[in-house]
PDB file of N, CA and C in Angstrom:
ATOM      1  N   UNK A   1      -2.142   9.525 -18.144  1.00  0.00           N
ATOM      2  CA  UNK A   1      -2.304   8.271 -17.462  1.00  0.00           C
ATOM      3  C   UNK A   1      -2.027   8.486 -15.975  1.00  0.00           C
ATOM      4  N   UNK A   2      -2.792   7.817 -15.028  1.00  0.00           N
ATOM      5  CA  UNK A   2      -2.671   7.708 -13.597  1.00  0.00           C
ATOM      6  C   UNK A   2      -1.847   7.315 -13.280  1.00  0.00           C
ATOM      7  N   UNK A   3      -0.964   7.968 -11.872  1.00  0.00           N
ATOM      8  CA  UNK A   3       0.274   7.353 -11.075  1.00  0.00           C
ATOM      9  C   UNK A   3      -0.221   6.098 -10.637  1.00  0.00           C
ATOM     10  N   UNK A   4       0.177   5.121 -10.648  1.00  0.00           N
ATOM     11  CA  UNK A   4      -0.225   3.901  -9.665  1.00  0.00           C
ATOM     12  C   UNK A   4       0.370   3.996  -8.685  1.00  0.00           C
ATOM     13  N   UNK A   5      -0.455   3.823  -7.414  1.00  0.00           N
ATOM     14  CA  UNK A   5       0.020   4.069  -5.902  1.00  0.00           C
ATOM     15  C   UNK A   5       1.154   3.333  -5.970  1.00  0.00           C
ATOM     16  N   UNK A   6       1.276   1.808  -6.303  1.00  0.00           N
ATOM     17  CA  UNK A   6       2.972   1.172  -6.204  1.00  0.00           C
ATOM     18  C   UNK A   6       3.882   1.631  -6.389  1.00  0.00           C
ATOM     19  N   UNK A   7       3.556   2.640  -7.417  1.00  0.00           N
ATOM     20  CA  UNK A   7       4.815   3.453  -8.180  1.00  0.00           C
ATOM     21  C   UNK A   7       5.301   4.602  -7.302  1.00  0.00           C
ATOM     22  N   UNK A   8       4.287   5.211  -6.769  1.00  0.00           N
ATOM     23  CA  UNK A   8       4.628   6.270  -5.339  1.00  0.00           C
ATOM     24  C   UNK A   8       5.496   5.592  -4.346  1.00  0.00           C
ATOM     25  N   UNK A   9       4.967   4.126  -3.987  1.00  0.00           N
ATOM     26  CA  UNK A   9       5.204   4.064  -2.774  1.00  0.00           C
ATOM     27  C   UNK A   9       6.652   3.374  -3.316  1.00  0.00           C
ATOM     28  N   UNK A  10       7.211   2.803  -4.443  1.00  0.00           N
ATOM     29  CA  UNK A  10       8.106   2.413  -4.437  1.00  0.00           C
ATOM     30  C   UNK A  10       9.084   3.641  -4.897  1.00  0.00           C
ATOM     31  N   UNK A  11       8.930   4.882  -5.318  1.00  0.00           N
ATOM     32  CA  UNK A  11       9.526   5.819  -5.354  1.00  0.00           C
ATOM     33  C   UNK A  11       9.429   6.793  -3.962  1.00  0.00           C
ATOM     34  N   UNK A  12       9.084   6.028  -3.168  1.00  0.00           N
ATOM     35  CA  UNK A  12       9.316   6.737  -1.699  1.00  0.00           C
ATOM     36  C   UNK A  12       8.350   7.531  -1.270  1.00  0.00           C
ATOM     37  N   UNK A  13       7.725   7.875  -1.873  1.00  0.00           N
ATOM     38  CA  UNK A  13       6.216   8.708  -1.391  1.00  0.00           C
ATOM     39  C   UNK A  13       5.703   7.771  -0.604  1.00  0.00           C
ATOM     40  N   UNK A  14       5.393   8.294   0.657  1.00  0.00           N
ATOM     41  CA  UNK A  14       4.465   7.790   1.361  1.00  0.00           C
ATOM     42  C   UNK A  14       2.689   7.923   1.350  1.00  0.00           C
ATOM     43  N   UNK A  15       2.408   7.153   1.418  1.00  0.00           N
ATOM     44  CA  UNK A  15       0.976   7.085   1.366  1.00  0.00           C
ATOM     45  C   UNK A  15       0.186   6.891   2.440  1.00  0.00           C
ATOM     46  N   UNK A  16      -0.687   7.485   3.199  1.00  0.00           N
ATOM     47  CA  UNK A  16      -1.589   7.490   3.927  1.00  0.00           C
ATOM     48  C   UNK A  16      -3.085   7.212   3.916  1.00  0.00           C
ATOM     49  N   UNK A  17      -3.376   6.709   4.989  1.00  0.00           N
ATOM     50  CA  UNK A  17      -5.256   5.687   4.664  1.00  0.00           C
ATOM     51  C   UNK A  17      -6.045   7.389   4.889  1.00  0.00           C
ATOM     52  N   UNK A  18      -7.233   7.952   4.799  1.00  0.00           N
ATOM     53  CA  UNK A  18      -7.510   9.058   4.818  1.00  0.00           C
ATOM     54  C   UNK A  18      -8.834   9.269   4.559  1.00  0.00           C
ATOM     55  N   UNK A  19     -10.116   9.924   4.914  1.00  0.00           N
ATOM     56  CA  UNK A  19     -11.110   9.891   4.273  1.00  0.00           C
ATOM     57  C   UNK A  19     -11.830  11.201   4.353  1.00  0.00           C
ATOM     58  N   UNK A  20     -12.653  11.330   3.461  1.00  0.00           N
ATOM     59  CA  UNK A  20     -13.669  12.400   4.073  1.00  0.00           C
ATOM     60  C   UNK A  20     -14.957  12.058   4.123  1.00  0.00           C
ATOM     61  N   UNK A  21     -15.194  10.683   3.943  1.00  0.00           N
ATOM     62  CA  UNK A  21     -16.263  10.139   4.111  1.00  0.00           C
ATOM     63  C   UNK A  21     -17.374  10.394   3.207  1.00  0.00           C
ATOM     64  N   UNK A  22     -17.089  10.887   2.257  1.00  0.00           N
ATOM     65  CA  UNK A  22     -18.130  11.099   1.276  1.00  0.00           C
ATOM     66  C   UNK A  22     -18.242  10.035  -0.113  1.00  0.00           C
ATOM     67  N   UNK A  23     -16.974   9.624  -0.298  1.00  0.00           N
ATOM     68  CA  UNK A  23     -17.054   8.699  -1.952  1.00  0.00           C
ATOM     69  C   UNK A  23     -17.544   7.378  -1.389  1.00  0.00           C
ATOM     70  N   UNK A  24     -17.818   7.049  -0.434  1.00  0.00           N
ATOM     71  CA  UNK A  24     -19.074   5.908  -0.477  1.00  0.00           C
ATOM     72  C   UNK A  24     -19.253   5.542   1.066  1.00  0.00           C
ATOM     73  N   UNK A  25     -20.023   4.773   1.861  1.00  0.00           N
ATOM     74  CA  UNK A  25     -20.822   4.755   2.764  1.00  0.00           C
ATOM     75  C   UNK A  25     -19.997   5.016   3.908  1.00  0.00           C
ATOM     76  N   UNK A  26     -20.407   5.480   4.966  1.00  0.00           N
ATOM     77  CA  UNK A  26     -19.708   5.684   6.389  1.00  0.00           C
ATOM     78  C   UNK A  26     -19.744   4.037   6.683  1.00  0.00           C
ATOM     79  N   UNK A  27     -18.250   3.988   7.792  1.00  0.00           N
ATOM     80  CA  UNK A  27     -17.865   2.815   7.250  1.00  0.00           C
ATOM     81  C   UNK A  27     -17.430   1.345   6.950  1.00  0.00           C
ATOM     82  N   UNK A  28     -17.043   1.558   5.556  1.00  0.00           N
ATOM     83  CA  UNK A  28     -16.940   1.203   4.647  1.00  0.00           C
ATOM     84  C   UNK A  28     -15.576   1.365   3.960  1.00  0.00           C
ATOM     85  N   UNK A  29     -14.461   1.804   4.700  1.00  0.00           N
ATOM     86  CA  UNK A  29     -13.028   2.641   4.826  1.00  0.00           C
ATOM     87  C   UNK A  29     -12.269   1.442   4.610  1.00  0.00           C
ATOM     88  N   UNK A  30     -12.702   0.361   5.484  1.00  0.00           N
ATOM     89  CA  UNK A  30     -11.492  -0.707   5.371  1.00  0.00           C
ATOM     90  C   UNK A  30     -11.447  -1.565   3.732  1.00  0.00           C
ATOM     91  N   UNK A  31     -12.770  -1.057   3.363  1.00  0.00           N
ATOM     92  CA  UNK A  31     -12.287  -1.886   2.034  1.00  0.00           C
ATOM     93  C   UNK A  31     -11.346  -1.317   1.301  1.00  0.00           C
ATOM     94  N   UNK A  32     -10.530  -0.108   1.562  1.00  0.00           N
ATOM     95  CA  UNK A  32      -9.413   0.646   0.817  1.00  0.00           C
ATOM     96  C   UNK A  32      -7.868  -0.230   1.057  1.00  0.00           C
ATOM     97  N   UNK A  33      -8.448  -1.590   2.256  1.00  0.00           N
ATOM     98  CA  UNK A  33      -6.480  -1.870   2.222  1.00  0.00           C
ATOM     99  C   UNK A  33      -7.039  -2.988   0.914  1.00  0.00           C
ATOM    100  N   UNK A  34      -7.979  -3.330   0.769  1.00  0.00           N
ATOM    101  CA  UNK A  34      -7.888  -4.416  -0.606  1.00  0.00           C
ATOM    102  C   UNK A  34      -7.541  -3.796  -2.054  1.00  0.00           C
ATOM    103  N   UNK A  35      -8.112  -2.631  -1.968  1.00  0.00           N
ATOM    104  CA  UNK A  35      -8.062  -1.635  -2.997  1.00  0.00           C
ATOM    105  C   UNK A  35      -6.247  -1.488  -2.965  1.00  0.00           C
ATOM    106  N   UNK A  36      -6.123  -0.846  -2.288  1.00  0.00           N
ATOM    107  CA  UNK A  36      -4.711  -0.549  -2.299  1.00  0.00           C
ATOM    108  C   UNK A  36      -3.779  -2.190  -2.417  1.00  0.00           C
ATOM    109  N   UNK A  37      -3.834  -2.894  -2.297  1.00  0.00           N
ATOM    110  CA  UNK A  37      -3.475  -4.402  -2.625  1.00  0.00           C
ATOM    111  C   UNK A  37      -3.929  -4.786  -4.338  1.00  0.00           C
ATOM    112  N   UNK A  38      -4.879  -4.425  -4.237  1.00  0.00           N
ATOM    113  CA  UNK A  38      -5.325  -4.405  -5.993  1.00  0.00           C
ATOM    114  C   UNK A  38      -4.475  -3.938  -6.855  1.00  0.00           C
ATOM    115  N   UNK A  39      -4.118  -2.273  -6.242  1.00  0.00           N
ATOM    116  CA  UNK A  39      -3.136  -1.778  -7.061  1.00  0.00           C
ATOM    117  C   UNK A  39      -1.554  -1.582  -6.878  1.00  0.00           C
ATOM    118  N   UNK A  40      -1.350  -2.947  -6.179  1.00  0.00           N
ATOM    119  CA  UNK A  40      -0.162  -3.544  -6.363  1.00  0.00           C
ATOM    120  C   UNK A  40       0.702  -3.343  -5.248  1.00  0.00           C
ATOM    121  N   UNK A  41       0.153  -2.415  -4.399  1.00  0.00           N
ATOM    122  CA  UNK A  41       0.844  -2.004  -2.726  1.00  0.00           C
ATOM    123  C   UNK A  41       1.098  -3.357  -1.798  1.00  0.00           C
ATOM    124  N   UNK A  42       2.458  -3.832  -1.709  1.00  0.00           N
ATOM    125  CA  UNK A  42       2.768  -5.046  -0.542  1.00  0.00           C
ATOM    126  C   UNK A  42       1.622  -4.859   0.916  1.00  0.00           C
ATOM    127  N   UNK A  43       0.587  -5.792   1.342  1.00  0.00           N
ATOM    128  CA  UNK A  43       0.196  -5.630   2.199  1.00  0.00           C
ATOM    129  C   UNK A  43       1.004  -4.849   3.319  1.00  0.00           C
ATOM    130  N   UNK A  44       2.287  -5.202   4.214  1.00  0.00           N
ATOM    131  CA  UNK A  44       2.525  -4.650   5.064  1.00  0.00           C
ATOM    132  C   UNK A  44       2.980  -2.833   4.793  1.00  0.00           C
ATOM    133  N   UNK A  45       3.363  -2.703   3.301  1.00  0.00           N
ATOM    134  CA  UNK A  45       3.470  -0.958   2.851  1.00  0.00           C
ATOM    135  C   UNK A  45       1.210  -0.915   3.577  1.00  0.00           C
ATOM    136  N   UNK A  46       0.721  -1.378   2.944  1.00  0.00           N
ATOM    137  CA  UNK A  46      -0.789  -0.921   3.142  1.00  0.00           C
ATOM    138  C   UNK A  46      -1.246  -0.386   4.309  1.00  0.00           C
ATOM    139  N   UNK A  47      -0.327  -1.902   5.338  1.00  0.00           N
ATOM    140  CA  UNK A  47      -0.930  -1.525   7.038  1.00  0.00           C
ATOM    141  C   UNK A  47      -0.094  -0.389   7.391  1.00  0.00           C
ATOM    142  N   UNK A  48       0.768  -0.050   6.883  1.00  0.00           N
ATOM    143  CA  UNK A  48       1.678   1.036   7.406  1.00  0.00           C
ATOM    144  C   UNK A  48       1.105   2.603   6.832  1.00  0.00           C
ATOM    145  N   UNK A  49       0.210   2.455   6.103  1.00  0.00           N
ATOM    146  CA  UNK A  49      -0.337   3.035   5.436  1.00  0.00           C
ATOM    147  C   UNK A  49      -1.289   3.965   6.390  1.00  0.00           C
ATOM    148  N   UNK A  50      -1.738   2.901   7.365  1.00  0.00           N
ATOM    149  CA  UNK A  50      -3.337   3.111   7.893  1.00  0.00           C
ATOM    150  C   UNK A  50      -2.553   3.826   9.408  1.00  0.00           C
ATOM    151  N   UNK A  51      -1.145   3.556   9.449  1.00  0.00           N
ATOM    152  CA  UNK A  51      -0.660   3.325  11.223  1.00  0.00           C
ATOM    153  C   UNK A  51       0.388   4.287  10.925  1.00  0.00           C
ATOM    154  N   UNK A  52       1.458   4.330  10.642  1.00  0.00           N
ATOM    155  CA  UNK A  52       3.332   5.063  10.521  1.00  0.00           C
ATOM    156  C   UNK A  52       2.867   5.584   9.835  1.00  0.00           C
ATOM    157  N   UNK A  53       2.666   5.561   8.642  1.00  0.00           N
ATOM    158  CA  UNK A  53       2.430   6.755   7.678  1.00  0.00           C
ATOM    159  C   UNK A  53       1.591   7.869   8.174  1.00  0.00           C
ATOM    160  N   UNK A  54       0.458   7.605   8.288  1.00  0.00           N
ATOM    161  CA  UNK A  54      -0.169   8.500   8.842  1.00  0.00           C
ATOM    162  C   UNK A  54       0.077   8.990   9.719  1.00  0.00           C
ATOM    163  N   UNK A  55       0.504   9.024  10.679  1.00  0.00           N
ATOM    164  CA  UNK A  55       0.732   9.622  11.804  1.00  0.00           C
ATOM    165  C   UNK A  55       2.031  10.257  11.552  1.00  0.00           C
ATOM    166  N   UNK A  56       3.141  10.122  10.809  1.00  0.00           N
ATOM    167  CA  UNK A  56       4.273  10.649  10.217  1.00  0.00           C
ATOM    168  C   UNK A  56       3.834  12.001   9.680  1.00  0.00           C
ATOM    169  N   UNK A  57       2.159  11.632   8.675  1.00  0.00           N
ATOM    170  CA  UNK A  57       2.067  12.818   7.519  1.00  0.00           C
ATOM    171  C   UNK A  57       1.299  14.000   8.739  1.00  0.00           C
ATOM    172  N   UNK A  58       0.339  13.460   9.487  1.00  0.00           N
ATOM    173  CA  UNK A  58      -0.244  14.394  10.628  1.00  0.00           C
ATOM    174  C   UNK A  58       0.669  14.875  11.652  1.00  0.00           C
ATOM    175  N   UNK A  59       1.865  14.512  11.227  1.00  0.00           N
ATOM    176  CA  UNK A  59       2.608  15.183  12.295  1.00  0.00           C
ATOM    177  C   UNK A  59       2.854  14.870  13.989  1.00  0.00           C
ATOM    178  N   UNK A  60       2.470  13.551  14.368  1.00  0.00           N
ATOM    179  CA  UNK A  60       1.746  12.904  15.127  1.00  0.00           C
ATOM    180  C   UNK A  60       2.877  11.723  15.362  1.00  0.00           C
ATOM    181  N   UNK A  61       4.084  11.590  15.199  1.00  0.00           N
ATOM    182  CA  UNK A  61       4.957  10.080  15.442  1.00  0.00           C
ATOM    183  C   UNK A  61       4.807   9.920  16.921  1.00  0.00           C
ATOM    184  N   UNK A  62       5.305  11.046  17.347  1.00  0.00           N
ATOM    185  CA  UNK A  62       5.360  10.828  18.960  1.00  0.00           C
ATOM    186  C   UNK A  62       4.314  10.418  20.108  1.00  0.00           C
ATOM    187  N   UNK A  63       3.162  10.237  19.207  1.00  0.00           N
ATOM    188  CA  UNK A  63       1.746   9.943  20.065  1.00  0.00           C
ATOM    189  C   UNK A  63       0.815   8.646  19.278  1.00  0.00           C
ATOM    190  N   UNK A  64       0.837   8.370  17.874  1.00  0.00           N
ATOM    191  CA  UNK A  64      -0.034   7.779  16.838  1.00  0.00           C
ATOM    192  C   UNK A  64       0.779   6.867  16.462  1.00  0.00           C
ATOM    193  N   UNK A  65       0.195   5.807  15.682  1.00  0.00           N
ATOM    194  CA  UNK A  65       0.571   5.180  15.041  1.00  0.00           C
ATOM    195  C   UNK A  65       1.796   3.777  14.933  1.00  0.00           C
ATOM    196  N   UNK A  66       1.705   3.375  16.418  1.00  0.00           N
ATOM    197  CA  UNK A  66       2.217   2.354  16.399  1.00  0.00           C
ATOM    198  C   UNK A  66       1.904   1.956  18.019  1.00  0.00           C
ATOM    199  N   UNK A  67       1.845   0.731  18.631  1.00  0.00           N
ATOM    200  CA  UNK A  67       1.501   0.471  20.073  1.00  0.00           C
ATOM    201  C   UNK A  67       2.544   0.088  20.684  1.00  0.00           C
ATOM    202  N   UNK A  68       2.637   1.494  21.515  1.00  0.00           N
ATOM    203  CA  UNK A  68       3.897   1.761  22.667  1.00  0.00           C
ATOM    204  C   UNK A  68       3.370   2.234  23.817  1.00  0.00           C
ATOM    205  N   UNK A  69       3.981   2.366  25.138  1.00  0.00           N
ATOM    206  CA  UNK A  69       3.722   3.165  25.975  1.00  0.00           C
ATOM    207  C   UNK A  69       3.778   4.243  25.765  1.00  0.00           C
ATOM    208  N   UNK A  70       2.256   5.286  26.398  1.00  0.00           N
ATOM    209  CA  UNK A  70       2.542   6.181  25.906  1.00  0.00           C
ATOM    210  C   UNK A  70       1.880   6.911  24.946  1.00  0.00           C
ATOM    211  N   UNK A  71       1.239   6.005  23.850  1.00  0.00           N
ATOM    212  CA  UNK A  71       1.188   6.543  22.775  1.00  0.00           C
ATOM    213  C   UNK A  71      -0.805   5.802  22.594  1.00  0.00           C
ATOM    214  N   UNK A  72      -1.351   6.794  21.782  1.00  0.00           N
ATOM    215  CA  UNK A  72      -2.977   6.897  21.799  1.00  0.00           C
ATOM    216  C   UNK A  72      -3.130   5.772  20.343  1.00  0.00           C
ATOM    217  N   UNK A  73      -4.336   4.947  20.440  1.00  0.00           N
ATOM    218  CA  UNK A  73      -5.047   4.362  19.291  1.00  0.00           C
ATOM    219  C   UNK A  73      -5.738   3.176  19.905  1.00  0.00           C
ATOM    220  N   UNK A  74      -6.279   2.559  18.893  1.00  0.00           N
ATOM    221  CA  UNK A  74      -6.945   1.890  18.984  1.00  0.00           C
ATOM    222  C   UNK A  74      -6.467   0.096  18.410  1.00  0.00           C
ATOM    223  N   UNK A  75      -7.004  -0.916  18.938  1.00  0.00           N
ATOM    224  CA  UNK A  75      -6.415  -2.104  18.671  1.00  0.00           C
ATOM    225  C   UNK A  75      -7.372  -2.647  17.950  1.00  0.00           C
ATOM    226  N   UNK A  76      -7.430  -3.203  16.915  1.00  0.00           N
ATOM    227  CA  UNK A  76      -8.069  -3.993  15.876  1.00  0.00           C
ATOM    228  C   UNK A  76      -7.707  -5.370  16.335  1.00  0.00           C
ATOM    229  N   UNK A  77      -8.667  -6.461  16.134  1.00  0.00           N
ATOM    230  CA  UNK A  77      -8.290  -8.047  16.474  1.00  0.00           C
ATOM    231  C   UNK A  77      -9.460  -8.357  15.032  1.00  0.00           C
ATOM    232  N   UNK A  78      -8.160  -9.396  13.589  1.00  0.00           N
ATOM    233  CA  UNK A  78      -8.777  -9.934  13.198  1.00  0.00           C
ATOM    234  C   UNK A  78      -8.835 -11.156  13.115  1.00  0.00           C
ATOM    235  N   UNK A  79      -9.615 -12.076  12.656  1.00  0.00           N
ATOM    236  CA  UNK A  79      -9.435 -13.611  12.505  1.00  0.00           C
ATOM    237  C   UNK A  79      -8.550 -14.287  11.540  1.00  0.00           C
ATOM    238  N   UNK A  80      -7.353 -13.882  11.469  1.00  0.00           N
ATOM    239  CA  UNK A  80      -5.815 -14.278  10.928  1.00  0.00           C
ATOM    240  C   UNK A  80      -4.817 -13.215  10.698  1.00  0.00           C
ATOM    241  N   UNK A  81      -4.160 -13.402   9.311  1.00  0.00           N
ATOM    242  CA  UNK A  81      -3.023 -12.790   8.962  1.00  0.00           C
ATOM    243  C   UNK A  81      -3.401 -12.008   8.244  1.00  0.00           C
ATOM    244  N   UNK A  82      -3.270 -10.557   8.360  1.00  0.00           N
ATOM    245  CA  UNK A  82      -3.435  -9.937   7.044  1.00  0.00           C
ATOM    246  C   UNK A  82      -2.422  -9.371   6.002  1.00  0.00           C
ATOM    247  N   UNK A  83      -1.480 -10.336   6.410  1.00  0.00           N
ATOM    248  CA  UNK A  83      -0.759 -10.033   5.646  1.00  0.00           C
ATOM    249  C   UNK A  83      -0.722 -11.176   4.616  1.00  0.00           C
ATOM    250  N   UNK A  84      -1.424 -11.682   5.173  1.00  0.00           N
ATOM    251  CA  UNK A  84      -1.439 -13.538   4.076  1.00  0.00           C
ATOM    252  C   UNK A  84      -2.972 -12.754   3.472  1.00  0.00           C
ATOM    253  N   UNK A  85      -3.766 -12.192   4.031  1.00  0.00           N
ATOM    254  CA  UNK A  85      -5.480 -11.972   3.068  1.00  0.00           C
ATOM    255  C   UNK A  85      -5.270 -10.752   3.573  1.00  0.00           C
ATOM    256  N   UNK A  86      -5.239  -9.686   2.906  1.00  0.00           N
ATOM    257  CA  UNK A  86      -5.559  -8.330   3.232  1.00  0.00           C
ATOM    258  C   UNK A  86      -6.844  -7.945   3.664  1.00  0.00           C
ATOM    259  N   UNK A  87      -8.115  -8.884   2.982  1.00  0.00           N
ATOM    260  CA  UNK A  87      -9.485  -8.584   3.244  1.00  0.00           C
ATOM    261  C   UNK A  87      -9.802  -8.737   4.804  1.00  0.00           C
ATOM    262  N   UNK A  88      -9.385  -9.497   5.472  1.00  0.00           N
ATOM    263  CA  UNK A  88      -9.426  -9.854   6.621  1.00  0.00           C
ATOM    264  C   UNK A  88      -9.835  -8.660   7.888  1.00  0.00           C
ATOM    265  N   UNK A  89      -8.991  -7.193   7.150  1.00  0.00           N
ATOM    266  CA  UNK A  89      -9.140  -5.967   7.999  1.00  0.00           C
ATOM    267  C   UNK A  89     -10.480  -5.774   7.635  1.00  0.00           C
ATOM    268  N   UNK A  90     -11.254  -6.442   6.811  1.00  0.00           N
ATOM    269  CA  UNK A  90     -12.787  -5.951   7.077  1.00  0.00           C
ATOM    270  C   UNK A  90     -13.653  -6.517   7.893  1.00  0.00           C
ATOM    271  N   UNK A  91     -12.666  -7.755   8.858  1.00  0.00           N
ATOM    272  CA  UNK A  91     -13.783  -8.781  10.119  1.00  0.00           C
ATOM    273  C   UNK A  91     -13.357  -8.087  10.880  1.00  0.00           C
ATOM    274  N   UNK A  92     -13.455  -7.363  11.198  1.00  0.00           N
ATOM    275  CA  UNK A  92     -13.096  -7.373  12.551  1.00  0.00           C
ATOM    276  C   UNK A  92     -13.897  -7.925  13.676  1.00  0.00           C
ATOM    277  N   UNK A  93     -13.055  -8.419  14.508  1.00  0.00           N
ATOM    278  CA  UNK A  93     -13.715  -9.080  15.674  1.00  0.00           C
ATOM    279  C   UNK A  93     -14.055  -8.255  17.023  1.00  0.00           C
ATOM    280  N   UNK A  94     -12.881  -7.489  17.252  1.00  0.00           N
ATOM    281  CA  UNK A  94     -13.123  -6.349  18.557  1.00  0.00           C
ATOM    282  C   UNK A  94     -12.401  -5.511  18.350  1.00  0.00           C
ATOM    283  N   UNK A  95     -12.524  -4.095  19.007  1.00  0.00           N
ATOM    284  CA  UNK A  95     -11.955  -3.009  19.327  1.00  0.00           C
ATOM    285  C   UNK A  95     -11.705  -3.184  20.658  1.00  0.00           C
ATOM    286  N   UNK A  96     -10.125  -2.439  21.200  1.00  0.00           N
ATOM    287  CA  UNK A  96      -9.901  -2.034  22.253  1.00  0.00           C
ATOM    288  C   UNK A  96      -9.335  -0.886  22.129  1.00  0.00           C
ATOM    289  N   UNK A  97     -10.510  -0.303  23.043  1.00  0.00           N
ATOM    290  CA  UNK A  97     -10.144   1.071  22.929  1.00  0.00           C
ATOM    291  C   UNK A  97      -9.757   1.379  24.963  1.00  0.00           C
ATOM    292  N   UNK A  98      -8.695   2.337  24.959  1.00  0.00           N
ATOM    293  CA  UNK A  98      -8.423   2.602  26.423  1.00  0.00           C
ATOM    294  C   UNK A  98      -8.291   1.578  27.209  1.00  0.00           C
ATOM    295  N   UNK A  99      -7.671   0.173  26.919  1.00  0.00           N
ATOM    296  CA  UNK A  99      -7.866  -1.201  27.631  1.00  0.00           C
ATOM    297  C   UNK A  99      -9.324  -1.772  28.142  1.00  0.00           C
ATOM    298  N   UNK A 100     -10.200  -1.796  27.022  1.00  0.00           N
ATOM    299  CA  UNK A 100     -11.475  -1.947  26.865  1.00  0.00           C
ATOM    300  C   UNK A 100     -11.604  -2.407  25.868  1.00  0.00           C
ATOM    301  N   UNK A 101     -12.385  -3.846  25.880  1.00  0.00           N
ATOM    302  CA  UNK A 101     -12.873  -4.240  24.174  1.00  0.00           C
ATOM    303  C   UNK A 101     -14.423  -4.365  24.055  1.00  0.00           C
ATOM    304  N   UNK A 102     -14.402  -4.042  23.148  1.00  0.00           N
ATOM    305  CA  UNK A 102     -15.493  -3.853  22.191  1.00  0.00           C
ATOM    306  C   UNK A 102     -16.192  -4.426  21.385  1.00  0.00           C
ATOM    307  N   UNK A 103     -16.756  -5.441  21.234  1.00  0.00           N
ATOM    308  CA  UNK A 103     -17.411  -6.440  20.461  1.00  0.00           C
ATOM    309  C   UNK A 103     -18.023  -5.589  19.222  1.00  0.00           C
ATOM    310  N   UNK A 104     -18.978  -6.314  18.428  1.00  0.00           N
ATOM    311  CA  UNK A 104     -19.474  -5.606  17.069  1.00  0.00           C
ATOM    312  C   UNK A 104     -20.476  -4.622  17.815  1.00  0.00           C
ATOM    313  N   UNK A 105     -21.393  -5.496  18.233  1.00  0.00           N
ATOM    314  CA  UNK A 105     -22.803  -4.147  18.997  1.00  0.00           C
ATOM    315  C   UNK A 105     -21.911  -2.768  19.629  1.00  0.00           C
ATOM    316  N   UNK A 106     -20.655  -2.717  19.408  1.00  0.00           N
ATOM    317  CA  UNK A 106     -20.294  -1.892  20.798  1.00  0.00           C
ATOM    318  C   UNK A 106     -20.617  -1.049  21.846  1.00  0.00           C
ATOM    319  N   UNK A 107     -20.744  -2.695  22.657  1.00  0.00           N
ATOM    320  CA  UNK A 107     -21.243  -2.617  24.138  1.00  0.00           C
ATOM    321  C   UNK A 107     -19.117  -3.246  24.645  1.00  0.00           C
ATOM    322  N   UNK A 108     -18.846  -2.576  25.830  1.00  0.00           N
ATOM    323  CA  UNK A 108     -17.959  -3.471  26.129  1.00  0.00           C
ATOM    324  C   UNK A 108     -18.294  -4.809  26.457  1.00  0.00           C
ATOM    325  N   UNK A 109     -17.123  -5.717  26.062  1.00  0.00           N
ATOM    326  CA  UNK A 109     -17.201  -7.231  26.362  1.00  0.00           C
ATOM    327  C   UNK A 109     -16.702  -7.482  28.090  1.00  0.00           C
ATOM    328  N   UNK A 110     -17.639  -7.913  28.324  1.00  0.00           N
ATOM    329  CA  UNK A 110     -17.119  -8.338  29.740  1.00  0.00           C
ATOM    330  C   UNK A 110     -16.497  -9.762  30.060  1.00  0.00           C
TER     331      UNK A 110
END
């Protein structure tokens, strides 16, 4: 029988968002925080999933994974809480990347 990710993450294993882009369409990535909510992961373990964790497991704290001075990524803006609807990380509304946003066409928004 399969580990259920809850069971990792509540036994302290950390879990990280990750892809190789092959088990289904380029993307198509964000539908993994619903997935991971499906199988029982507290939304905010999920987002930490995609942000701290990862950058913990790449070796990367000091530069990734959380917005500080200083430190490299990208800003997601969705239309509420996702911690109240997890699905929500699949609207996204803009990227800011380098203090630049990004609408869907990404063209910058002026």
């Amino acid at each position: 029988m399969p580990v259920r990710p809850v069971t990792l993450a509540l036994a302290g294993v950390k879990i990280a968002f990750g892809t190789d882009a092959a088990v289904y369409p380029h993307g198509q990535n964000a539908k993994e925080f619903k997935y991971m909510v499906d199988a029982g992961m507290p939304p905010m373990y999920v987002l930490q999933a995609a942000t701290t964790h990862a950058a913990e497991l790449l070796h990367q704290s000091g530069k990734l994974g959380q917005l500080a001075p200083g430190f490299v990524g990208d800003v997601v803006a969705v239309p509420g809480d996702p911690l109240q609807d997890i699905t929500l990380m699949q609207r996204v509304n803009f990227v800011m990347k380098d203090g630049v946003v990004y609408k869907q066409d990404g063209e910058a928004a002026r």
